[in-house]
N, C-alpha and C. Protein backbone atom coordinates (compact mmCIF):
# COMPACT_ATOMS: atom_id res chain seq x y z
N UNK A 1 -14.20 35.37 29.09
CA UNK A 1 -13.01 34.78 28.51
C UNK A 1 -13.42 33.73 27.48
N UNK A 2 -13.08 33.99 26.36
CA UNK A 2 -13.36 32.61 25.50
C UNK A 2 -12.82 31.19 25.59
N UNK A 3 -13.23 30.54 25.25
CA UNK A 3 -12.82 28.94 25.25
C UNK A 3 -11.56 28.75 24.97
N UNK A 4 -10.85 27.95 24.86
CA UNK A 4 -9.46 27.38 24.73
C UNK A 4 -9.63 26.40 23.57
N UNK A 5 -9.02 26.54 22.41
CA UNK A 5 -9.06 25.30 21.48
C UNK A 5 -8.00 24.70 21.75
N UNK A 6 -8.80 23.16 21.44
CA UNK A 6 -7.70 21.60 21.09
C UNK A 6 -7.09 21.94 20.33
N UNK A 7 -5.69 21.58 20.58
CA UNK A 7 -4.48 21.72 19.11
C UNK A 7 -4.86 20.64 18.64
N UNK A 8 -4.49 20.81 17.17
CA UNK A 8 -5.68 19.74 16.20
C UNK A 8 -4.79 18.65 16.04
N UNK A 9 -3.25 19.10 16.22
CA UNK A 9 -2.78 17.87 15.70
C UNK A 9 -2.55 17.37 17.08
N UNK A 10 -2.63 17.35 18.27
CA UNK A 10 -2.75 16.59 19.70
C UNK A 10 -3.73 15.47 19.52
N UNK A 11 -5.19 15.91 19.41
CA UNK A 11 -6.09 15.45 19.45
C UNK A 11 -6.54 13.97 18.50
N UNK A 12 -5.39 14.26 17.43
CA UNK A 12 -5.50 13.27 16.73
C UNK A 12 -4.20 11.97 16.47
N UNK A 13 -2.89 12.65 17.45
CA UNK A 13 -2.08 12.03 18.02
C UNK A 13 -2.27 11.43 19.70
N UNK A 14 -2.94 12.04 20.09
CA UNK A 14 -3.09 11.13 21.73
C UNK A 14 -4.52 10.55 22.06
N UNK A 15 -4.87 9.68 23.23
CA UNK A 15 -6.18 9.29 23.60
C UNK A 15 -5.98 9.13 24.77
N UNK A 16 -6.78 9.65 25.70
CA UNK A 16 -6.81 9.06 27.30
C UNK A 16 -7.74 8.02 27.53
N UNK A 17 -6.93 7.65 28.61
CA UNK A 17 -7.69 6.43 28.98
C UNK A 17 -8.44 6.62 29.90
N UNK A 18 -8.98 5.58 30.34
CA UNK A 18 -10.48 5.82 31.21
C UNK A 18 -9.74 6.28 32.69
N UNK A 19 -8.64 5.85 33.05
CA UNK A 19 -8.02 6.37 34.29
C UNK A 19 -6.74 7.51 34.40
N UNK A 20 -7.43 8.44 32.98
CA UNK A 20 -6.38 9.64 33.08
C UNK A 20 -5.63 9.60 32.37
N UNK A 21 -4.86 8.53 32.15
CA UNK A 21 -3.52 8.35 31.66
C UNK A 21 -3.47 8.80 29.74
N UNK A 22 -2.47 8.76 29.14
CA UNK A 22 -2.65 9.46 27.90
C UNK A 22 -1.29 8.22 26.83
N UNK A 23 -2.44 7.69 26.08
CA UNK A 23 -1.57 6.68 25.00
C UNK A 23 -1.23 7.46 23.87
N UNK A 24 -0.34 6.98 23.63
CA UNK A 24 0.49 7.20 22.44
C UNK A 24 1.19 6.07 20.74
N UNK A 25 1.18 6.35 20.12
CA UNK A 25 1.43 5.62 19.06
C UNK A 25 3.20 5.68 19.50
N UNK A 26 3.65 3.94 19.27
CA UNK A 26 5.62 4.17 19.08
C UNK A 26 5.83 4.84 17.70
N UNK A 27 7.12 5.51 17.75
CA UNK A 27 7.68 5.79 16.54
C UNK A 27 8.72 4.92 15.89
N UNK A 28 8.90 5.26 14.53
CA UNK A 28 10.03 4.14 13.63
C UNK A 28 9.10 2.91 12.96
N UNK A 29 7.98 3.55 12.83
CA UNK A 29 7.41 2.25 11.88
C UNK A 29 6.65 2.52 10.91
N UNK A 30 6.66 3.71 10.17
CA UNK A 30 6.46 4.13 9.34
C UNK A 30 7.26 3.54 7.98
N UNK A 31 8.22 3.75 7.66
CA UNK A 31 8.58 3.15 6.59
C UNK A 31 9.90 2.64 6.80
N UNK A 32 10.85 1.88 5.66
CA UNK A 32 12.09 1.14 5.99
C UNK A 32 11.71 0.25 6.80
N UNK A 33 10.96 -0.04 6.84
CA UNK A 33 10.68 -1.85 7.35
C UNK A 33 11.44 -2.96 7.59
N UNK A 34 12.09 -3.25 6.03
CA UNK A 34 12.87 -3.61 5.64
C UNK A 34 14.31 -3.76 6.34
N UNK A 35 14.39 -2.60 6.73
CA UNK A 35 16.29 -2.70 7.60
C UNK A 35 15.76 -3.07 8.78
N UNK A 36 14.88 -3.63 9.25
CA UNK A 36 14.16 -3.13 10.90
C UNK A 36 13.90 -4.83 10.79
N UNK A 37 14.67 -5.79 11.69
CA UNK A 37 14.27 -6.66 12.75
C UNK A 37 12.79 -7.05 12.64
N UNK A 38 12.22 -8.43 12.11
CA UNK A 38 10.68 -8.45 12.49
C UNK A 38 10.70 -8.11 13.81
N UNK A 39 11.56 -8.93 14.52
CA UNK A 39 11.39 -8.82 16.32
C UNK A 39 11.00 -6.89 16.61
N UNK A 40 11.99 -6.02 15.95
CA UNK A 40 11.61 -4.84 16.69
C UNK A 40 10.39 -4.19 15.84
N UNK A 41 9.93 -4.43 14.75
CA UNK A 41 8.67 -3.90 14.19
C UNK A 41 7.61 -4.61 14.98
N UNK A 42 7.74 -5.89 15.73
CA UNK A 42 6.48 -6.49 16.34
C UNK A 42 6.26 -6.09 17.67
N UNK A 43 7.62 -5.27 18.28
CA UNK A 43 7.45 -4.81 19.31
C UNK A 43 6.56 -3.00 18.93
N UNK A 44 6.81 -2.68 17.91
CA UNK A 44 6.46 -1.05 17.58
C UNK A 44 4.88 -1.40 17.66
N UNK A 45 4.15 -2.23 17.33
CA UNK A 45 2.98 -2.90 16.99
C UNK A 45 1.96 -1.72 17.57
N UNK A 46 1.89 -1.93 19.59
CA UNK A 46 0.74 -1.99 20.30
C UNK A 46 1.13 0.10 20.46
N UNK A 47 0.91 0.48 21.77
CA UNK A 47 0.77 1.65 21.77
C UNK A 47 1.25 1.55 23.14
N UNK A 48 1.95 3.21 23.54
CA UNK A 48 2.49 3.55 24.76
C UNK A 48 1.75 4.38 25.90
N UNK A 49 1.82 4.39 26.91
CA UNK A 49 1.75 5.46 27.49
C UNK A 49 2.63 6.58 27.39
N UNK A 50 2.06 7.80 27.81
CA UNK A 50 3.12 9.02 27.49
C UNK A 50 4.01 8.92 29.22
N UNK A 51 5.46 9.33 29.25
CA UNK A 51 5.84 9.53 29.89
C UNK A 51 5.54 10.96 31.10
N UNK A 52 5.64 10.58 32.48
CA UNK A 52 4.98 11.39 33.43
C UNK A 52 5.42 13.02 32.78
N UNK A 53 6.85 12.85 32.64
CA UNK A 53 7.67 14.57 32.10
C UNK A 53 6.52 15.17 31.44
N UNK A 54 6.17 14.29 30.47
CA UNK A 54 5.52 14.93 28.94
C UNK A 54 4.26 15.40 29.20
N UNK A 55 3.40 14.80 30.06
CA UNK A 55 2.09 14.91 30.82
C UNK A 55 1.43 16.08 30.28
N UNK A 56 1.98 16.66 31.61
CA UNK A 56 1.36 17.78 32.08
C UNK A 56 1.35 18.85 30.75
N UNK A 57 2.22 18.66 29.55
CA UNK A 57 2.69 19.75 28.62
C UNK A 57 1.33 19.21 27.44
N UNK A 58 1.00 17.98 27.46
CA UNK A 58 -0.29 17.51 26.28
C UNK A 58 -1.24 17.56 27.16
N UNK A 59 -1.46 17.70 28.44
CA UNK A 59 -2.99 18.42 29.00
C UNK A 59 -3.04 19.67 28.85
N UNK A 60 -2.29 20.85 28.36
CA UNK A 60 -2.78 21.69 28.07
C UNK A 60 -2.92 22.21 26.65
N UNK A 61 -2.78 21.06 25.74
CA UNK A 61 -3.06 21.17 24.37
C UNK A 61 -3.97 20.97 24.16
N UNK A 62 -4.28 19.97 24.99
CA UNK A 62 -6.01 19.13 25.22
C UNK A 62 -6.84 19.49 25.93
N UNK A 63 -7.27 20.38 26.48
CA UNK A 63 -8.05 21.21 27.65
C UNK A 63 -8.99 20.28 28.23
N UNK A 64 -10.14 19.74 26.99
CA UNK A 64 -11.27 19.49 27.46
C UNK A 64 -11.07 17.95 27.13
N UNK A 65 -10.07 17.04 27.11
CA UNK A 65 -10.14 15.74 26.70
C UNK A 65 -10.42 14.66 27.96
């Protein structure tokens, strides 16, 4: 059976962490800044964990991560 490839754009949207878990970038801070609250652009700042639902569906994009 051949190998399983990384979906390319997963791999360069998620990172696991040392205990499994899988971070994520927030969305809405790309552009329009401007209409956007410093308060809620300073919250978009840091990075998320992925929600448990979503999990299991980006470990199998990611096989070998």
């Amino acid at each position: 059976m051949p190998k399983m490839k990384t979906h390319s754009s997963s791999k360069k949207r998620f990172k696991f962490t040392a205990t499994g878990k899988i971070k994520r970038a927030k969305a809405y801070r790309r552009h329009h800044a401007w209409a956007k609250n410093a308060k809620s652009v300073r919250s978009l700042r840091g990075g998320a964990i992925v929600h448990d639902s979503n999990e299991a569906r980006i470990k199998l994009l990611m096989p070998y991560a």
